[in-house]
Protein backbone atom coordinates (compact mmCIF):
# COMPACT_ATOMS: atom_id res chain seq x y z
CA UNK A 1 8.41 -21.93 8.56
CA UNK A 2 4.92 -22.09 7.84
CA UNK A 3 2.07 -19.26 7.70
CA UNK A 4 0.83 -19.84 10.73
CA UNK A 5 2.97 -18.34 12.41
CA UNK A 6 2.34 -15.15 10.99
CA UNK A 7 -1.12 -15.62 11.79
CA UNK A 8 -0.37 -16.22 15.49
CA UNK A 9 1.59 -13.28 15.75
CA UNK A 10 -1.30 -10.75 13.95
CA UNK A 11 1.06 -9.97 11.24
CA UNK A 12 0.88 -10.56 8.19
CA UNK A 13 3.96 -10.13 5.66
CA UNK A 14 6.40 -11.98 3.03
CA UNK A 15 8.52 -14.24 4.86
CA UNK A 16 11.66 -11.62 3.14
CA UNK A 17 10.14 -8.35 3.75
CA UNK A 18 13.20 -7.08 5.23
CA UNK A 19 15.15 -8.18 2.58
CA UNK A 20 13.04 -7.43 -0.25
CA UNK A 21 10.72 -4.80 1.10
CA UNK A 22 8.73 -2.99 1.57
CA UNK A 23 11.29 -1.87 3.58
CA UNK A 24 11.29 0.12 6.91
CA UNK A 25 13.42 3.01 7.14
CA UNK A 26 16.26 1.35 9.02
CA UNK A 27 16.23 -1.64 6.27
CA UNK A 28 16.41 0.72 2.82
CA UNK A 29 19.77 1.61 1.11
CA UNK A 30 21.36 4.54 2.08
CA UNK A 31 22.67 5.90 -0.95
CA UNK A 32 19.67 4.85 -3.15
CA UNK A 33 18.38 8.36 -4.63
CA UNK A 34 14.36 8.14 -2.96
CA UNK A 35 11.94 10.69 -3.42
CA UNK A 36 10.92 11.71 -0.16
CA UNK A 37 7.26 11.88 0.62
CA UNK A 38 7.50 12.02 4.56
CA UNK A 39 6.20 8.65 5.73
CA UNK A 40 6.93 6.90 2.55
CA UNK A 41 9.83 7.02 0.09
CA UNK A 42 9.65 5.64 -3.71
CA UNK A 43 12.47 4.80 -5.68
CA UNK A 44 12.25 6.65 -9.06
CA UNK A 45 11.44 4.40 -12.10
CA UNK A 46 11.63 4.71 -15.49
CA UNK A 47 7.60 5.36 -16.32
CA UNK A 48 6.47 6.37 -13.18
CA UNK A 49 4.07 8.79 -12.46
CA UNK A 50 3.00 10.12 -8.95
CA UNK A 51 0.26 11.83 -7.47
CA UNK A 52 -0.51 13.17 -3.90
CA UNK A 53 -3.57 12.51 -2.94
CA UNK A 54 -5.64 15.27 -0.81
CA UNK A 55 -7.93 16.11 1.67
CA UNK A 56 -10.04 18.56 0.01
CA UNK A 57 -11.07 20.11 4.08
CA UNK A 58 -7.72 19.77 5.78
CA UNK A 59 -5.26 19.74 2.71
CA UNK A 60 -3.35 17.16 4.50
CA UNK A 61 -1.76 14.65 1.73
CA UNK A 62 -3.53 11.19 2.29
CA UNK A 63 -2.35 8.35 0.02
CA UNK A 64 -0.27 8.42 -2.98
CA UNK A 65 -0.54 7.33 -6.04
CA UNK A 66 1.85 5.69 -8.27
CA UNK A 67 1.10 5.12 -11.93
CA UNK A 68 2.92 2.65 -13.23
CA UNK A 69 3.04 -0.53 -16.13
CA UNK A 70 -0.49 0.57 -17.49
CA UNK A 71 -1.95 0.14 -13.64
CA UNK A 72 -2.13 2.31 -11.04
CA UNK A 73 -0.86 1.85 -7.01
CA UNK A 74 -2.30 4.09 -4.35
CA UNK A 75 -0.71 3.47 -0.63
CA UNK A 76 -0.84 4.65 2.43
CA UNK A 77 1.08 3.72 5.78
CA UNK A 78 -0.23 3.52 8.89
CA UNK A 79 0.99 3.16 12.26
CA UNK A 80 0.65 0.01 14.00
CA UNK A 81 1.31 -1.62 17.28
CA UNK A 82 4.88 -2.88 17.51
CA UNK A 83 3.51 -6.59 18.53
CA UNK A 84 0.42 -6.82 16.30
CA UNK A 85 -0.61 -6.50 12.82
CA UNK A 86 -3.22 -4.50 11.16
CA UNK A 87 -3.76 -6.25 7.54
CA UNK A 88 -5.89 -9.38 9.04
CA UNK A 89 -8.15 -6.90 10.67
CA UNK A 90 -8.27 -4.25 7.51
CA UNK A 91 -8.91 -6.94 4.95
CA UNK A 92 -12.64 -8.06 6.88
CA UNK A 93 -12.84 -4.46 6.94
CA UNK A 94 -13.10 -3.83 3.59
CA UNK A 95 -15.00 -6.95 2.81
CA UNK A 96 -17.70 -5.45 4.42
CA UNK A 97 -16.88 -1.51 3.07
CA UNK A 98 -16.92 -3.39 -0.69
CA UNK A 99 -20.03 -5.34 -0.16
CA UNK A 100 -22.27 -2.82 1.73
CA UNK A 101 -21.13 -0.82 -1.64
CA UNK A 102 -22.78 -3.59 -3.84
CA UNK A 103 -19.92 -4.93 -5.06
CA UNK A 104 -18.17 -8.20 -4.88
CA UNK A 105 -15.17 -9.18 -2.75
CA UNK A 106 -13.00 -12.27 -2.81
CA UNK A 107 -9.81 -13.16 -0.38
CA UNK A 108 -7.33 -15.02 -1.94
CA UNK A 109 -3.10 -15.86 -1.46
CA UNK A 110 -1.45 -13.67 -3.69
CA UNK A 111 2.69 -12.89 -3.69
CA UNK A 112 2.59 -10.48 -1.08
CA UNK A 113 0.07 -12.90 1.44
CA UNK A 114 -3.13 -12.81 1.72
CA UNK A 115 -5.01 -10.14 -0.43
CA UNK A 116 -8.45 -9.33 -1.68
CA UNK A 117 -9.99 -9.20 -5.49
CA UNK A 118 -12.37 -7.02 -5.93
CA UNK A 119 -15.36 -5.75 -7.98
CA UNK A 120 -16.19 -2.19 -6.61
CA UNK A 121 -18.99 -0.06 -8.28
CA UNK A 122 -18.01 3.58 -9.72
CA UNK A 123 -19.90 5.61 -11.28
CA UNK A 124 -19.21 6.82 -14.36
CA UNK A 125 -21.90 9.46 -15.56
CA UNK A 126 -25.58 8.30 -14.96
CA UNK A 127 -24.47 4.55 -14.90
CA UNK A 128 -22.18 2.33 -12.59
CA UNK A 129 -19.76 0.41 -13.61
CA UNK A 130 -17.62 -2.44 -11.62
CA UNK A 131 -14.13 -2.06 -11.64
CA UNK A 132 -11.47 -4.63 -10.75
CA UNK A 133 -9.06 -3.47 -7.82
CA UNK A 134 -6.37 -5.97 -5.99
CA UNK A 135 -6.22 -4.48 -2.33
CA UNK A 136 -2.99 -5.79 -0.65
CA UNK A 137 -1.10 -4.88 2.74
CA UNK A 138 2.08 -5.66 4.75
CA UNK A 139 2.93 -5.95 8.50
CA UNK A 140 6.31 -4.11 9.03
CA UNK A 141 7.75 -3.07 12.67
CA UNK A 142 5.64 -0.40 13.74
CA UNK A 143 4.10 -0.34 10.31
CA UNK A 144 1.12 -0.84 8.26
CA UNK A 145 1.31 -0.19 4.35
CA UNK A 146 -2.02 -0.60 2.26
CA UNK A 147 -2.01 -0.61 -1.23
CA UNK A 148 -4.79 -0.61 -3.31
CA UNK A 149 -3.84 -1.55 -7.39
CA UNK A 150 -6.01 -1.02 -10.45
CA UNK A 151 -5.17 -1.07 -13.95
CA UNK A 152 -3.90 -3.80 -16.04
CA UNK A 153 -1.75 -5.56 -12.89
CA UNK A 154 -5.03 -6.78 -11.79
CA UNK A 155 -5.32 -9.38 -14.38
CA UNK A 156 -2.19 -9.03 -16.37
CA UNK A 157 0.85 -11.21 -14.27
CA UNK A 158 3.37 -9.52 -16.39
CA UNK A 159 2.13 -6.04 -15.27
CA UNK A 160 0.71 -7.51 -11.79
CA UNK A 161 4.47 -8.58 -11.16
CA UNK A 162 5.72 -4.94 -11.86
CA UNK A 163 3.19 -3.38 -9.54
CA UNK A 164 4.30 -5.93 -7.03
CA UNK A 165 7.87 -4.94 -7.33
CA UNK A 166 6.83 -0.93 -7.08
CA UNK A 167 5.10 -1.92 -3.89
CA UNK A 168 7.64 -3.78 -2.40
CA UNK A 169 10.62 -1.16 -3.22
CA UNK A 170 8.82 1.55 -0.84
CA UNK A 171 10.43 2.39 2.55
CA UNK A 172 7.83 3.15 5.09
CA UNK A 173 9.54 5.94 7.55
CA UNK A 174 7.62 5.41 10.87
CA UNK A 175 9.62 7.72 12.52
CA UNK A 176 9.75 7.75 16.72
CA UNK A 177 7.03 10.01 17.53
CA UNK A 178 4.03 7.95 19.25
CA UNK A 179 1.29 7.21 17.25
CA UNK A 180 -2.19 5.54 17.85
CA UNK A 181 -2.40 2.49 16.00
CA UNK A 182 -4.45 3.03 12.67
CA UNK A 183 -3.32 6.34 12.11
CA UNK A 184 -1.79 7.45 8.87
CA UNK A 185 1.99 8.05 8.85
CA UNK A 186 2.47 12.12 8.32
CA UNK A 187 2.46 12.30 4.00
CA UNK A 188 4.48 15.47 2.47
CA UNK A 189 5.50 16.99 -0.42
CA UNK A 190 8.33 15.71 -2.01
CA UNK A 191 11.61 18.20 -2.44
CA UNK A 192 12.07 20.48 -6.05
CA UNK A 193 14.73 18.79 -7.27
CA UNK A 194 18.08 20.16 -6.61
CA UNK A 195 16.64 21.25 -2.91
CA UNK A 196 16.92 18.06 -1.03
């Protein structure tokens, strides 16, 4: 089968997603012991560090972050339209977010599909400095997931492949409500443990 397929169809995804993730919610293991964060679970790792990103206005949780192999792996689902992608459309999105920014933005085929390399200014004190971040996403059913790495994994393969492998174990819970396409899947709170 070749890519463009995919591209016909306005998704973009690894030709095994539903075997080897990310997963939707009716693909993931039952039994395996996920930390729930509403519209995304993560499988527990040894060395990995989460965050919930939020709102500062509305409080509502908006990505999360996953710190992990010396990098660092913020995602956030979205919904999507059940025939159409969102990643094609997103990627020449930020292109032009990156470089209106000053910074510098290259597309390129990485494990996941097609992703972008980027150089995006930050500033740290009085000066700005460029900092390397590897956006990727994935088409599911229903589904968008963006993930945005930084850290090591966006030069280092052994650490890039890790990162990879954190992104690809998450289970995107769409959930049946309707949802305008573009809009981020609910985020919560994961459980104390012992309260699940």
């Amino acid at each position: 089968m070749s890519d463009d397929t995919t591209e016909d169809a306005g998704k973009s995804a690894p030709e095994d997603r539903s075997e080897s993730g990310p997963f939707d919610e009716s693909e993931a293991n039952p039994v395996r012991p996920y930390i729930d964060l509403g519209g995304i679970k993560v499988l527990p790792r040894e060395g990995l560090n989460l965050r919930l990103e939020v709102e500062e206005q509305t409080k509502r949780i908006v990505a999360v972050g996953l710190d992990y192999a010396d990098s660092s792996l913020q995602v956030q689902p979205f919904a999507a339209p059940r025939s159409s992608g969102l990643w094609h459309e997103t990627r020449s999105q930020i292109m032009d977010q990156v470089r209106a920014q000053g910074g510098r933005v290259e597309e390129r085929e990485g494990p996941l599909g097609p992703e972008l390399l980027a150089e995006v200014p930050v500033m740290a004190g009085d000066a700005s400095q460029m900092r390397l971040a590897r956006f990727v996403g994935v088409d599911g059913p229903r589904w968008f997931l963006r993930g945005v790495i930084g850290g090591k994994a966006t030069g280092d393969l052994e650490a890039a492949a890790q990162v990879e492998d954190l992104f690809r174990s998450i289970v995107v819970v769409r959930g049946g409500t309707p949802m305008p396409p573009r809009d981020l899947i609910p985020l919560k709170m994961p459980a104390a443990p012992g309260t699940a």
